[in-house]
Protein backbone atom coordinates (compact mmCIF):
# COMPACT_ATOMS: atom_id res chain seq x y z
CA UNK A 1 136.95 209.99 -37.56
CA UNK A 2 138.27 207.06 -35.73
CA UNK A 3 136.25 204.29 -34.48
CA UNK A 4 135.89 205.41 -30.72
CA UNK A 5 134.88 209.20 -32.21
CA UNK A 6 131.96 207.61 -34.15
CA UNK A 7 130.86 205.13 -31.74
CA UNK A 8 130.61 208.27 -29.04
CA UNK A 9 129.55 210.74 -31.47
CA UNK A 10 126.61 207.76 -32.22
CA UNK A 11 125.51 206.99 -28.81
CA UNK A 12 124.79 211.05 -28.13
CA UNK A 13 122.78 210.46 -31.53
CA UNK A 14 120.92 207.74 -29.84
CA UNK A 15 120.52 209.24 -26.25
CA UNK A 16 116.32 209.89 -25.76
CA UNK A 17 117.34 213.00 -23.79
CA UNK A 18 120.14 214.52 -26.00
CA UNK A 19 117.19 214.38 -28.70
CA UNK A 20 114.87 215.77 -25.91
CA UNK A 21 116.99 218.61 -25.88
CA UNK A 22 118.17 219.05 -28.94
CA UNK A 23 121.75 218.57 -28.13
CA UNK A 24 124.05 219.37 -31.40
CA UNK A 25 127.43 217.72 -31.34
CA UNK A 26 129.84 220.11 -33.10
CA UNK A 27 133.09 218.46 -32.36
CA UNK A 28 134.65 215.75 -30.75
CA UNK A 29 138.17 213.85 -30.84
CA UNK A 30 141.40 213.33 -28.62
CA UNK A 31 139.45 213.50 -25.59
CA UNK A 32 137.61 217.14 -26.46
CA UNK A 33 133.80 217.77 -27.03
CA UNK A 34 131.65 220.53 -28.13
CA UNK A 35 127.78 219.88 -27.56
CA UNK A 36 125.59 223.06 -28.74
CA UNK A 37 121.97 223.53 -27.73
CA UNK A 38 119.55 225.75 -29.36
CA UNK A 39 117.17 228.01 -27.33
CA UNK A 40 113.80 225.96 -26.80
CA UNK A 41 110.54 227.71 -25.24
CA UNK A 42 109.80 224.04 -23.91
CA UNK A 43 113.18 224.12 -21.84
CA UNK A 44 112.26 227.67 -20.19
CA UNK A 45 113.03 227.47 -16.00
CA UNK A 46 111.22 230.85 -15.36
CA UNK A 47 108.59 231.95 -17.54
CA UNK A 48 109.04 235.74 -16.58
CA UNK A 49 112.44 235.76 -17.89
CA UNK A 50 112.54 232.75 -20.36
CA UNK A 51 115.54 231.33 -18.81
CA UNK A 52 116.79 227.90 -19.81
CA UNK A 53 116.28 225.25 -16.77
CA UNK A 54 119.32 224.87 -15.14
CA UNK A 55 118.33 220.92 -15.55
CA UNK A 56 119.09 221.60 -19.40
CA UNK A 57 122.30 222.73 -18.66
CA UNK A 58 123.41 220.20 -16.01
CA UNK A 59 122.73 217.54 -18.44
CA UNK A 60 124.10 219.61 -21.75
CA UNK A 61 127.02 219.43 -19.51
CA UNK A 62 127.26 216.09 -18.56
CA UNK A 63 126.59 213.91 -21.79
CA UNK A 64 129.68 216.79 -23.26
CA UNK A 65 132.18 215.80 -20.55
CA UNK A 66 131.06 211.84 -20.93
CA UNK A 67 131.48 212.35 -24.82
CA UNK A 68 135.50 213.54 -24.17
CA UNK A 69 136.08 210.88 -22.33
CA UNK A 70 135.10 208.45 -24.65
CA UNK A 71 137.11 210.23 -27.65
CA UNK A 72 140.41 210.06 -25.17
CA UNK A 73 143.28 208.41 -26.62
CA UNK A 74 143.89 206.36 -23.38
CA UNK A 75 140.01 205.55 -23.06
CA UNK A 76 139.19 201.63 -23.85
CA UNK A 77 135.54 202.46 -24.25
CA UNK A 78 132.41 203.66 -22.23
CA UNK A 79 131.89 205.67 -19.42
CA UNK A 80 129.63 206.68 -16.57
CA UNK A 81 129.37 209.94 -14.77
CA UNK A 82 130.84 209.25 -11.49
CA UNK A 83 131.02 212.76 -9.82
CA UNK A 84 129.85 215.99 -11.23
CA UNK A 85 130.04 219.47 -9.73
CA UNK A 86 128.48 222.13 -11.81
CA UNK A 87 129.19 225.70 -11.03
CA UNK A 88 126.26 228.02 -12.32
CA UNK A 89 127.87 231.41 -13.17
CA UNK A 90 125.00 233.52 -14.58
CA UNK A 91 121.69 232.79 -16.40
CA UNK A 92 121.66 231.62 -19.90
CA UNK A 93 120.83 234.77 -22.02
CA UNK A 94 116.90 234.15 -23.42
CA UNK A 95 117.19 233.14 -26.83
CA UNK A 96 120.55 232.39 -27.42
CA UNK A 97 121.86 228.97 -27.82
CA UNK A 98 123.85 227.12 -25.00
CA UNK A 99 127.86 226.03 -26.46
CA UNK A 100 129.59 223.25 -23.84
CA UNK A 101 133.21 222.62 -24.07
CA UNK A 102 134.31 219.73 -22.28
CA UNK A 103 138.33 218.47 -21.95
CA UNK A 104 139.13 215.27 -20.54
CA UNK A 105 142.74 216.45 -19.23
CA UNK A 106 143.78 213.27 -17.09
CA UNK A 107 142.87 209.04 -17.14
CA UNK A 108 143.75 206.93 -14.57
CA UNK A 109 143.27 203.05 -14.85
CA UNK A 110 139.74 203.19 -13.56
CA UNK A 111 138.79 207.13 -13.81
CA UNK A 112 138.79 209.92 -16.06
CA UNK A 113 138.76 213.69 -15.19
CA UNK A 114 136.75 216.21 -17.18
CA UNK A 115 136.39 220.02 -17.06
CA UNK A 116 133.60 222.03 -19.17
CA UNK A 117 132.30 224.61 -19.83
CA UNK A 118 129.00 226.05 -21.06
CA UNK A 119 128.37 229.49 -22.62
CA UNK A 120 125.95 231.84 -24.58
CA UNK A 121 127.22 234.12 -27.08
CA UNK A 122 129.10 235.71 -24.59
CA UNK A 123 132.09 233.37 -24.73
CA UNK A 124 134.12 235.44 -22.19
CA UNK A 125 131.56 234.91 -19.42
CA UNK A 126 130.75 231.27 -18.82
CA UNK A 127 126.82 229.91 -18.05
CA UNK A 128 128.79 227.33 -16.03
CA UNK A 129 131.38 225.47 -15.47
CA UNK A 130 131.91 221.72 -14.53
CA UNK A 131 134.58 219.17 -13.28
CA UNK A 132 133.77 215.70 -12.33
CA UNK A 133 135.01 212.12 -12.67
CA UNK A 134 133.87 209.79 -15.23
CA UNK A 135 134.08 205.61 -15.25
CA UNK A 136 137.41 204.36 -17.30
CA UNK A 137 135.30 200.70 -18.81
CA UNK A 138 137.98 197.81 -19.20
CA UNK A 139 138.17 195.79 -22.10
């Protein structure tokens, strides 16, 4: 694992609301992350269906797509969400953990670009999906 992998793959560690959540890194290098989050009563939207909170998701989502960026190549260091548009496909199915993918596919000299996606156990029809812009931090 190189040094920018463990120093990302520490600071989700250390995030209170990652722990909050339960977030599960699962993978993360060359500008990729996978974030998995286990089905949590507390974390229920709508009692009548036991639904995750979309606000679970949303921010699932955007500590994976921060974690890519930080395991890019081309990235010097930290980052900070800039823009992020979440597109919420279908509920979560009750009781089954929540898997994000996130891909940071393009760094500029001050921005990154990120794409994710989250998903149940039915990996052929996406939760959600996200792109957004992330802070590039200069050395």
């Amino acid at each position: 694992m190189t040094d920018k992998t463990k120093i990302a793959a520490q600071f989700i560690q250390a995030i209170p609301h990652a722990n909050a959540l339960g977030l599960q890194l699962t993978h993360i290098g060359h500008g990729e992350a996978e974030i998995t989050m286990p089905y949590n009563e507390a974390l229920i939207g709508d009692p009548k269906t036991g639904v995750i909170h979309g606000g679970a998701v949303s921010a699932m989502m955007d500590t994976c797509a921060g974690a890519a960026v930080m395991s890019h190549p081309a990235a010097p260091g930290g980052t900070a969400t800039i823009d992020l548009r979440i597109d919420y496909m279908r509920a979560a199915t009750p009781g089954q953990a929540i898997t994000t993918k996130a891909e940071c596919y393009h760094i500029t000299r001050n921005v990154a670009f990120v794409r994710a996606t989250a998903t149940d156990e039915d990996t052929d029809r996406p939760v959600a999906t996200a792109s957004g812009a992330f802070t590039v931090e200069k050395r």
